[in-house]
Protein backbone atom coordinates (compact mmCIF):
# COMPACT_ATOMS: atom_id res chain seq x y z
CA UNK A 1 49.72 65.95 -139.12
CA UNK A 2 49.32 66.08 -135.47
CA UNK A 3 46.56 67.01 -132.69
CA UNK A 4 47.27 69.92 -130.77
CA UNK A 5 46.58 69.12 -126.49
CA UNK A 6 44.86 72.35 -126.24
CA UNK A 7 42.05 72.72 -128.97
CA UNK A 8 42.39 69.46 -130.84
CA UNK A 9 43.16 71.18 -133.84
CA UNK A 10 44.97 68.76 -136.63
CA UNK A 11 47.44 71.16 -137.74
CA UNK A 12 50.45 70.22 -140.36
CA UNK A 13 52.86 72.62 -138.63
CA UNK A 14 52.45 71.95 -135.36
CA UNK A 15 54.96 72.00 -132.49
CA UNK A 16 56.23 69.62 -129.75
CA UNK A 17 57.48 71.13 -126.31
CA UNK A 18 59.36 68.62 -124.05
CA UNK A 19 58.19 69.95 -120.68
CA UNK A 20 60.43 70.15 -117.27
CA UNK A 21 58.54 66.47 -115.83
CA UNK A 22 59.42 64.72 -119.21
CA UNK A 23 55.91 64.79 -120.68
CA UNK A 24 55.78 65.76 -124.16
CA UNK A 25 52.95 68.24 -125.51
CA UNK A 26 52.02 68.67 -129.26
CA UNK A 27 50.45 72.65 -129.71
CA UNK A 28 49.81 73.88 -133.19
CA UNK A 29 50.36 77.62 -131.93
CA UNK A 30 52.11 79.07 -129.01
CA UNK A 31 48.57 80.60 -127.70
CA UNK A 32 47.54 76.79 -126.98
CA UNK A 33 50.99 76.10 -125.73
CA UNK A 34 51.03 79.35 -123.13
CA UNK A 35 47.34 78.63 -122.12
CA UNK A 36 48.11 75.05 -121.35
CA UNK A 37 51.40 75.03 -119.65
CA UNK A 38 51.86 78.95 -118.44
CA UNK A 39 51.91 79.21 -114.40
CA UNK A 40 48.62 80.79 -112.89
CA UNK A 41 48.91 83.83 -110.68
CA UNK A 42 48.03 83.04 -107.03
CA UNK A 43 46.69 85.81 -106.46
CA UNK A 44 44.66 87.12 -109.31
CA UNK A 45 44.12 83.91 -111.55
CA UNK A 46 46.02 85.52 -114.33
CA UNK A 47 48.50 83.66 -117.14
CA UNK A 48 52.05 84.52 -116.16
CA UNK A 49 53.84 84.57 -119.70
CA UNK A 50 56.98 86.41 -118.32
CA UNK A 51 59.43 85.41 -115.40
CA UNK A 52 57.01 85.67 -112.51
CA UNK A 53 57.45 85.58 -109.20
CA UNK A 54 57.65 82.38 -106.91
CA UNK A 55 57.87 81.29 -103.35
CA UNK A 56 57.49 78.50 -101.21
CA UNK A 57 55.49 76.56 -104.59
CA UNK A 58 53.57 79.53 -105.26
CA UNK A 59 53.76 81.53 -108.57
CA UNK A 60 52.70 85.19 -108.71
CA UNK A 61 52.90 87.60 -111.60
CA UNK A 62 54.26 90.55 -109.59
CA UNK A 63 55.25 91.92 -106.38
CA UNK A 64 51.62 93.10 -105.64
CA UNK A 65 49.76 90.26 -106.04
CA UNK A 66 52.50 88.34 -103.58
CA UNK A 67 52.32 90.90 -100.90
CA UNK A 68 48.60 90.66 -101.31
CA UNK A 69 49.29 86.98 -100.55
CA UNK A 70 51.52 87.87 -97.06
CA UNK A 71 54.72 87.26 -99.15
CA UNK A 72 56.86 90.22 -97.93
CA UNK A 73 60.51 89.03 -99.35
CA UNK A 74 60.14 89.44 -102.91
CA UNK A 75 61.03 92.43 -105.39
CA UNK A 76 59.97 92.51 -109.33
CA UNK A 77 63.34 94.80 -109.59
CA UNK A 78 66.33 94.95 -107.09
């Protein structure tokens, strides 16, 4: 069995998720996963669990909270 990162569960059916840096994370649900590796909103502090929003290094989970952060230039649709 294997420790999840997040809550230290032991957990026979865990999950490993090779991350963009080359760091490897064991979860054993993809709660843990999404509240350890999911982007934080600039703005509001919020999980962003969908595509998001980014510019210049910052993540945002929609057009309002980036234009509430002086980011003019982005659109949630086109």
């Amino acid at each position: 069995m294997a420790r999840c990162d997040a809550c230290k569960n032991d957990y026979d059916k865990s999950f490993q998720v090779l991350y963009s840096d080359g760091q490897t994370y064991t979860f054993d649900s993809f709660e843990c996963a999404m509240h350890l590796l999911a982007p934080v909103c600039q703005t509001c502090g919020i999980r962003i669990l969908g595509h998001g929003l980014e510019s210049t290094g910052q993540m945002f989970c929609c057009d309002h909270c980036a234009e509430r952060a002086g980011i003019e230039n982005l659109r949630d649709r086109a």
